[in-house]
Protein backbone atom coordinates (compact mmCIF):
# COMPACT_ATOMS: atom_id res chain seq x y z
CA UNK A 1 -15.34 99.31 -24.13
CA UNK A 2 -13.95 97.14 -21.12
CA UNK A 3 -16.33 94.87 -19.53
CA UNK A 4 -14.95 96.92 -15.90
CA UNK A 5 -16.15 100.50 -18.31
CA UNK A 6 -19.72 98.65 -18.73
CA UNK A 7 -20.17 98.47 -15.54
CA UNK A 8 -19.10 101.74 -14.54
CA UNK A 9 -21.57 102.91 -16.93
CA UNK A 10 -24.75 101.10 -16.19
CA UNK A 11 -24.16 102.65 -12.06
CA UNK A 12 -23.78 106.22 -13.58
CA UNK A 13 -26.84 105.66 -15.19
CA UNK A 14 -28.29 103.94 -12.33
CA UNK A 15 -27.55 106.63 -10.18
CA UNK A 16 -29.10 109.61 -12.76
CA UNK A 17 -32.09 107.62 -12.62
CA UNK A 18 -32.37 107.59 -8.60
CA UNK A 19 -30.93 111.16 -9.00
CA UNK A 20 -27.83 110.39 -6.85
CA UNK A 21 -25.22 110.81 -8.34
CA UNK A 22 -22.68 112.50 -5.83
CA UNK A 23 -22.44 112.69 -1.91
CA UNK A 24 -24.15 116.05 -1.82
CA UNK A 25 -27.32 114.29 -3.41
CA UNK A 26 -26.99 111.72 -0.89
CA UNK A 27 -26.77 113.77 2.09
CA UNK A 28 -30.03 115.36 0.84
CA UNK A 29 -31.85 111.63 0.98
CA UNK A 30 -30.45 111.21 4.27
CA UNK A 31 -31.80 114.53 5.86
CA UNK A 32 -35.40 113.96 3.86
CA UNK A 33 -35.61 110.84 5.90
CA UNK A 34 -35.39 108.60 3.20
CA UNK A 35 -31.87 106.42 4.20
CA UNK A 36 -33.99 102.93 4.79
CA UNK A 37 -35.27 103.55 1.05
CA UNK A 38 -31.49 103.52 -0.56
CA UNK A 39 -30.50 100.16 1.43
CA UNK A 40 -33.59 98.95 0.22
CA UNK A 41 -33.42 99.73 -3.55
CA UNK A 42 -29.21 98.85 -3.16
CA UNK A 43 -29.82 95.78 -1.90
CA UNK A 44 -32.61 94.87 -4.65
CA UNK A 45 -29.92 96.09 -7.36
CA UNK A 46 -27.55 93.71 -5.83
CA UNK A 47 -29.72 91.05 -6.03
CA UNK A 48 -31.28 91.10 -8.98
CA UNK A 49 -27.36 91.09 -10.61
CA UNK A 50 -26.63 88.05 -8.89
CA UNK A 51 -29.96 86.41 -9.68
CA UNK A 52 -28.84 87.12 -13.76
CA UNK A 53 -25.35 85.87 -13.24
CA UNK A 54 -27.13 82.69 -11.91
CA UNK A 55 -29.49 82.58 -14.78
CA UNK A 56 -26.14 83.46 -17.15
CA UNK A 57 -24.62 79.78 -15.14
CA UNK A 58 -27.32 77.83 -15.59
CA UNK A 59 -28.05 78.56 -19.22
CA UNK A 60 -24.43 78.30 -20.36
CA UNK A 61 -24.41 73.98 -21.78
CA UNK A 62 -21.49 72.72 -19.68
CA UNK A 63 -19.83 74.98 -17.21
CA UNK A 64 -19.34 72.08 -14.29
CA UNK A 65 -16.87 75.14 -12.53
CA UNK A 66 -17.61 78.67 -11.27
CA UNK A 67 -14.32 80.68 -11.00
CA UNK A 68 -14.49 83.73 -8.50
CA UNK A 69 -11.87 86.42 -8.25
CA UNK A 70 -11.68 89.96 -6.75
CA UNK A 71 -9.62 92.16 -4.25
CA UNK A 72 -9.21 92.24 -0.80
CA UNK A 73 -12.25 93.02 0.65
CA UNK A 74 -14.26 93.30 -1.69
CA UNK A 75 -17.18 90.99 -0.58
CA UNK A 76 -16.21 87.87 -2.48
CA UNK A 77 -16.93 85.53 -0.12
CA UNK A 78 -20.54 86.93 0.40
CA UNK A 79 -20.68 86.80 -3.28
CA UNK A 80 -20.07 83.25 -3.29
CA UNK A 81 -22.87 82.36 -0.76
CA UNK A 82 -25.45 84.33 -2.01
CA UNK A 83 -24.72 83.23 -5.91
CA UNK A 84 -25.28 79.73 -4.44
CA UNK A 85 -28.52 80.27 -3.39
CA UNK A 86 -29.85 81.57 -6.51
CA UNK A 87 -27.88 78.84 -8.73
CA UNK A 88 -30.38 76.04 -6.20
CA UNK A 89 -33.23 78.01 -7.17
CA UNK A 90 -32.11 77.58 -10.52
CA UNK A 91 -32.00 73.40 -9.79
CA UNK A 92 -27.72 73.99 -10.05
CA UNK A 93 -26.01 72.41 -6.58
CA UNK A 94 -22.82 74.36 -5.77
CA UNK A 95 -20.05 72.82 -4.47
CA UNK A 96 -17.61 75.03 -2.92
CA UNK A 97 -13.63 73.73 -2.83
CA UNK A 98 -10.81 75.78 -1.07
CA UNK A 99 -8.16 76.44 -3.18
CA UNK A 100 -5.86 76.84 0.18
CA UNK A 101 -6.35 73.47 0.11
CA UNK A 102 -4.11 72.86 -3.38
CA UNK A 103 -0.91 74.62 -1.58
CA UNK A 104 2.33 72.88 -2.29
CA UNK A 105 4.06 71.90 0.44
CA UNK A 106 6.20 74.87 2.16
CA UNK A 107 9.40 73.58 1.64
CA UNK A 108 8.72 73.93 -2.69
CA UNK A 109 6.75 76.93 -2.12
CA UNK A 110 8.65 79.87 -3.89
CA UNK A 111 10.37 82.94 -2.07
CA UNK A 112 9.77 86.58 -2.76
CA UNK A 113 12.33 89.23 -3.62
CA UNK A 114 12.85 89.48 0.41
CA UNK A 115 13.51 85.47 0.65
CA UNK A 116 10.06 85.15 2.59
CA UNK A 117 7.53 82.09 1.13
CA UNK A 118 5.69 84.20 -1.48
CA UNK A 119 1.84 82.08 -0.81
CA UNK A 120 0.09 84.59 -3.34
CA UNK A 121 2.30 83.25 -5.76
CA UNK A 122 0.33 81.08 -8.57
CA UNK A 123 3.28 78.70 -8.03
CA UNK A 124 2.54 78.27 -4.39
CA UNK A 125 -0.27 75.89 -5.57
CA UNK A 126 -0.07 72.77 -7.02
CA UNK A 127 -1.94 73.16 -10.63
CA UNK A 128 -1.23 70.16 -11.87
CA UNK A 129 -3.30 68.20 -9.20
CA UNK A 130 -6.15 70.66 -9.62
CA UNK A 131 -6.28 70.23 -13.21
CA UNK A 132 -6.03 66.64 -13.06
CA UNK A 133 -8.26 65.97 -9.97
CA UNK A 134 -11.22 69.12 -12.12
CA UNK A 135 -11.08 66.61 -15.23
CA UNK A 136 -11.48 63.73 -13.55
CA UNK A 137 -14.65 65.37 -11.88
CA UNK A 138 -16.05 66.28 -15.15
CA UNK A 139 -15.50 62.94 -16.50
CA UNK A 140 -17.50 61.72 -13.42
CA UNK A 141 -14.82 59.47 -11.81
CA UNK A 142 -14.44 59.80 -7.77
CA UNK A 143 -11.65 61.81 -6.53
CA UNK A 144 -9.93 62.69 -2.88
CA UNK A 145 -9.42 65.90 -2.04
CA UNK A 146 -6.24 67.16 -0.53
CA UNK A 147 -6.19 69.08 2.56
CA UNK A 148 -3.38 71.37 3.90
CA UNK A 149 -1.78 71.26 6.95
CA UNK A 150 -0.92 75.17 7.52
CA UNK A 151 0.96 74.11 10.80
CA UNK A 152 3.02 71.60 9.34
CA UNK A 153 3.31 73.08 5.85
CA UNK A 154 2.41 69.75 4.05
CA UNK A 155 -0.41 68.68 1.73
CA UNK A 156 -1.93 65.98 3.12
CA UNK A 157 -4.94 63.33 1.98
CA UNK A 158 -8.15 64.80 3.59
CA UNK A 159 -10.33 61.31 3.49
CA UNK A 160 -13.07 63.47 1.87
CA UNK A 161 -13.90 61.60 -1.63
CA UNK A 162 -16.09 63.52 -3.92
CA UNK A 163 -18.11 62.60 -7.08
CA UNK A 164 -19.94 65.33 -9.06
CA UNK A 165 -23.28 64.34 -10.20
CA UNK A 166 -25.36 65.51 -12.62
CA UNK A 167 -26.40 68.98 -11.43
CA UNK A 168 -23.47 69.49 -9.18
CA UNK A 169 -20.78 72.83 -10.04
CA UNK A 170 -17.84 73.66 -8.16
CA UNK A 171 -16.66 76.66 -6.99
CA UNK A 172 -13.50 78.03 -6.41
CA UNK A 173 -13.03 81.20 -4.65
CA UNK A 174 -9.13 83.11 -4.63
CA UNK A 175 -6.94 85.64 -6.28
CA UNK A 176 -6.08 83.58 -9.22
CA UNK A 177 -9.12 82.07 -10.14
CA UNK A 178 -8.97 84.04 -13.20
CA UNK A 179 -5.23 83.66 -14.51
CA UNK A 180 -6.11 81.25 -17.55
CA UNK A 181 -3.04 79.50 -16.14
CA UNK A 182 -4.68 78.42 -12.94
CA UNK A 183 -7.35 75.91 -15.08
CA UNK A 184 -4.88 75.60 -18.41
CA UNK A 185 -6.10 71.64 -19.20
CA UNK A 186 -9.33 72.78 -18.09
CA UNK A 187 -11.74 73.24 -21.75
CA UNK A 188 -12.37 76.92 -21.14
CA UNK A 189 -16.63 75.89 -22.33
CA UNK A 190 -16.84 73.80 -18.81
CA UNK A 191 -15.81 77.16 -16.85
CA UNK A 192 -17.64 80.29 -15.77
CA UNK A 193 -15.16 83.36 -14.11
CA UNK A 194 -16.80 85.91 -12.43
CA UNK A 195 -15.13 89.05 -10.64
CA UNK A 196 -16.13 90.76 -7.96
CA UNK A 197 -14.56 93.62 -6.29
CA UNK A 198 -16.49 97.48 -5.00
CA UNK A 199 -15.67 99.21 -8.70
CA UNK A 200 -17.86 102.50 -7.97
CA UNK A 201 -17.31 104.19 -4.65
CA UNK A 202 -19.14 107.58 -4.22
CA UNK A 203 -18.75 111.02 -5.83
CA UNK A 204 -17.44 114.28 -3.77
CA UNK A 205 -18.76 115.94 -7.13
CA UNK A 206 -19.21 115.27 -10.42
CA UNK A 207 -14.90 115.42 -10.94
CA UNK A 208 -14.02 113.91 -7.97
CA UNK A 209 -14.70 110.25 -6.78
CA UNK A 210 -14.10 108.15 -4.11
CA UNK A 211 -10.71 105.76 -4.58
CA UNK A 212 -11.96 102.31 -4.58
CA UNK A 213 -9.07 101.03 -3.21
CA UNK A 214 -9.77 103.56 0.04
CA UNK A 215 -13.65 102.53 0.05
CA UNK A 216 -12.25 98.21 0.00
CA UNK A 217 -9.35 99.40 3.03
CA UNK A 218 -12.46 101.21 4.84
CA UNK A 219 -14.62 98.42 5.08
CA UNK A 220 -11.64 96.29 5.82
CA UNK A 221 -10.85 98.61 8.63
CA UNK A 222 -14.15 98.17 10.04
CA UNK A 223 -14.39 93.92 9.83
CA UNK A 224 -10.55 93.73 11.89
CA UNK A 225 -11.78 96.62 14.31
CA UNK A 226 -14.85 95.08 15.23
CA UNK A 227 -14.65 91.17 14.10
CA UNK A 228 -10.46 90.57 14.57
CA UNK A 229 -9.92 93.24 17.11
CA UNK A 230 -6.88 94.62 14.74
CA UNK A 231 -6.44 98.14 14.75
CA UNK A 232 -6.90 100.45 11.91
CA UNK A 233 -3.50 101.03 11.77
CA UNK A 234 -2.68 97.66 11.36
CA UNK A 235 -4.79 97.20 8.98
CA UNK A 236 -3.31 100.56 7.21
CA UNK A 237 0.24 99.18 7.76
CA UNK A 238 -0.72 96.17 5.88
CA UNK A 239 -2.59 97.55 3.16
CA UNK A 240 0.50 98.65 1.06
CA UNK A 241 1.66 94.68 0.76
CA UNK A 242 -2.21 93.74 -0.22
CA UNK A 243 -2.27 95.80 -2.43
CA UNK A 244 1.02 94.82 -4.12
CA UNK A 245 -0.45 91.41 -4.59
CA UNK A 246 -3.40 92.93 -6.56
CA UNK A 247 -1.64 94.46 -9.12
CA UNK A 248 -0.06 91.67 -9.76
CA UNK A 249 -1.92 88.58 -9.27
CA UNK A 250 -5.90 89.88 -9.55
CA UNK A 251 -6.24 93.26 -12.06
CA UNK A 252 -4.10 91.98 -14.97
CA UNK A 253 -6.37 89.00 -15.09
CA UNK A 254 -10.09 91.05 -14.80
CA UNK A 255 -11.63 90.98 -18.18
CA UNK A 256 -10.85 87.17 -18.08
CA UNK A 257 -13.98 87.30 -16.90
CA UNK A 258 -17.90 86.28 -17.96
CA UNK A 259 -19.59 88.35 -15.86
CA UNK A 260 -18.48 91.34 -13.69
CA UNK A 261 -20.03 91.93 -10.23
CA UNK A 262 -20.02 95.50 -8.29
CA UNK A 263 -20.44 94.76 -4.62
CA UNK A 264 -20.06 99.00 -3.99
CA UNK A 265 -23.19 99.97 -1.79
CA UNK A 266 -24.12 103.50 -2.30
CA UNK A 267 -25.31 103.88 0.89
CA UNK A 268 -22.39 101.98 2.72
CA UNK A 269 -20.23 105.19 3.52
CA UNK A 270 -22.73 106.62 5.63
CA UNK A 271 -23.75 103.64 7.84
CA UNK A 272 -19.89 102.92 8.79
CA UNK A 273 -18.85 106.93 8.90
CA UNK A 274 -18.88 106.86 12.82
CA UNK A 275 -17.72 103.57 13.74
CA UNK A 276 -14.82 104.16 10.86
CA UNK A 277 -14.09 108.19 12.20
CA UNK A 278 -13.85 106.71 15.56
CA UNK A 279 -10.96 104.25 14.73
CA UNK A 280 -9.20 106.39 12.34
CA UNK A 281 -9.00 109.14 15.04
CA UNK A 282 -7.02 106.66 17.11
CA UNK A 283 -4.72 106.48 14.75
CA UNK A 284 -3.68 110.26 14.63
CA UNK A 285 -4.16 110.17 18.33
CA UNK A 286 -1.58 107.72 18.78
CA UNK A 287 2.23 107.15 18.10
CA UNK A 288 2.65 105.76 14.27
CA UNK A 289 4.46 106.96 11.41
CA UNK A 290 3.37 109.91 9.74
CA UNK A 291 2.81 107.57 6.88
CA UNK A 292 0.29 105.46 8.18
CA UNK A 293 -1.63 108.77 9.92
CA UNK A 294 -1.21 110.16 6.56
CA UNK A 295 -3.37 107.73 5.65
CA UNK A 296 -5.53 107.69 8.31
CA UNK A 297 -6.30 111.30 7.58
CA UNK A 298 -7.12 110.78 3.96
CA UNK A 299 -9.64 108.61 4.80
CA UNK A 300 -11.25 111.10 7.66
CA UNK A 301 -11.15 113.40 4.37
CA UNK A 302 -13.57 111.74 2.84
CA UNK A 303 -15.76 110.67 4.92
CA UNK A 304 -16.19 114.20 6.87
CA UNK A 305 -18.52 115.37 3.92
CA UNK A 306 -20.45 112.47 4.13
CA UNK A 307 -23.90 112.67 6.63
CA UNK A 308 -24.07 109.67 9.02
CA UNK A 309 -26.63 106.57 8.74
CA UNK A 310 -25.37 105.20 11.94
CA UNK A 311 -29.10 104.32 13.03
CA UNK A 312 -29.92 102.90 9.54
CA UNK A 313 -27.43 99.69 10.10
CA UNK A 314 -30.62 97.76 12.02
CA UNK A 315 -32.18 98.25 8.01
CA UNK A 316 -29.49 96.36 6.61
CA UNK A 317 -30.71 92.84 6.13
CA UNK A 318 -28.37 89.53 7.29
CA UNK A 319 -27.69 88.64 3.58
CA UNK A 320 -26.45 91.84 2.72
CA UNK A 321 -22.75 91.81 1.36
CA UNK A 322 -21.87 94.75 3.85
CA UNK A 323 -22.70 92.27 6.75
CA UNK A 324 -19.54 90.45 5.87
CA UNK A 325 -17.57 93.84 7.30
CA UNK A 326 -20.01 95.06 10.21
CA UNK A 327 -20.78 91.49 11.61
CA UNK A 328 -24.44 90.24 11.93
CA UNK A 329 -24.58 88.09 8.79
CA UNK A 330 -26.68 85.36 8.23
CA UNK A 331 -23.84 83.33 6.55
CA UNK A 332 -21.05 81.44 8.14
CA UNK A 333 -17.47 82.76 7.47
């Protein structure tokens, strides 16, 4: 069984045990009035996953590097800040480096089939100084970081020297922080990978689930409406490329990993259902392609089954991983 199958399994049984286990059962929590007790126990779940992935870290004799990969959307970066916390409590510092940062310069970064610079490439960054600049961490010399100049398209020296100490980890966060490639003069015993991505949407019935690629491009839809002002079906038009980039630079790479994180929140659904209807009617109301209000119309599919926790977003607490999409988060982005 696949580390992704494990974790499929331990939510079915999660959700026999609350006796939820498709969006009929849900409704019926909803109507008795007892919404705020889902987020509640969700949230808890969530938690307590991170807090053993932080335990996992800190009991694992010389990781000095947490790895952290997942989709679009998927709550990643949320993941990050909240496994930081509990890897303090655990007496672990986290220190968190940009892999933008590593880019090559533009004019070696490769083209795509189309001629475009491909930047999800692996061979957009520059490994070699990464690998050398990670070792020399772990060996405890002092290092500069590089910083990259996105308007110029050059790697530059940022000035910012760093020197791990004792109980200092970094973390990287980006789609190919779990291609073996990306760390390959790295010794695998001083890294920890960890994906993330929503890998259990809800159940129409027991035969028919949720995509999880549609539940990812809904909560997508909902950060660019409200936090980007980009329209859903910009965000629908884009979707197809993002998606590309998955398949070929995150989900080969998945059971690479040492632990396995789902950031799905059974309850999630129902708190965005209006503000999500609302900009996926738009959409159909307005003059794209039939592709992209194909789309749109999926989406409204399945969500129209699905009974509304509009009110219940106030019950959502600022560390919650679903803050990162509606807004209101207690972390910096």
């Amino acid at each position: 069984m696949t580390k992704i199958e494990n974790v499929i399994n331990e939510n079915a049984k999660w959700r026999k045990m609350l006796g939820i286990s498709t969006i009929a059962d849900l409704n019926k929590v909803i109507r008795q009035g007892h919404g705020t007790m889902i987020i509640q126990v969700s949230e808890a779940l969530q938690e307590k996953r991170i807090v053993t992935i932080a335990d996992k870290i800190a009991q694992s004799d010389g990781v000095r590097t947490v790895l952290l990969a997942g989709p679009s959307s998927s709550g990643k970066t949320t993941t990050s800040k909240r496994l930081s916390i509990q890897l303090i409590a655990n007496g672990i510092w986290p220190v968190p480096i940009s892999l933008d940062d590593y880019f090559v310069d533009r004019d070696k970064t490769p083209l795509d089939e189309n001629g475009e610079y491909d930047y999800e490439c692996l061979g957009a960054l520059n490994v070699d100084l990464l690998n050398e600049q990670m070792n020399a961490l772990f060996r405890g010399d002092e290092v500069e970081l590089p910083r990259y100049n996105f308007k110029e398209g050059k790697s530059e020296k940022s000035g910012k020297r760093l020197r791990l100490k004792g109980n200092e980890v970094l973390i990287f966060e980006g789609i190919h922080a779990l291609n073996p490639e990306l760390t390959r003069d790295v010794p695998q015993e001083q890294t920890f990978r960890l994906y993330a991505s929503a890998l259990v949407s809800n159940y129409l019935d027991d035969g028919t689930r949720i995509p999880t690629s549609d539940n990812r491009l809904l909560r997508r839809i909902i950060r660019d409406v409200k936090q980007r002002g980009v329209s859903a079906a910009d965000t629908i038009r884009r979707w197809p490329s993002v998606r590309a980039g998955e398949e070929k630079w995150i989900f080969p790479y998945q059971e690479n990993a040492d632990a396995v994180f789902n950031t799905a929140m059974l309850f999630e659904l129902a708190v965005i259902k209006t503000q999500a209807e609302a900009a996926l009617k738009e959409v159909l109301d307005g003059n794209d392609t039939d592709n992209i209000k194909a789309v749109a119309s999926r989406l409204l599919g399945w969500l129209a089954p699905i009974e509304s926790m509009e009110m219940a977003e106030k019950d959502i607490p600022p560390t919650s991983l679903l803050r990162e999409f509606l807004g209101g988060s207690a972390f910096e982005y």
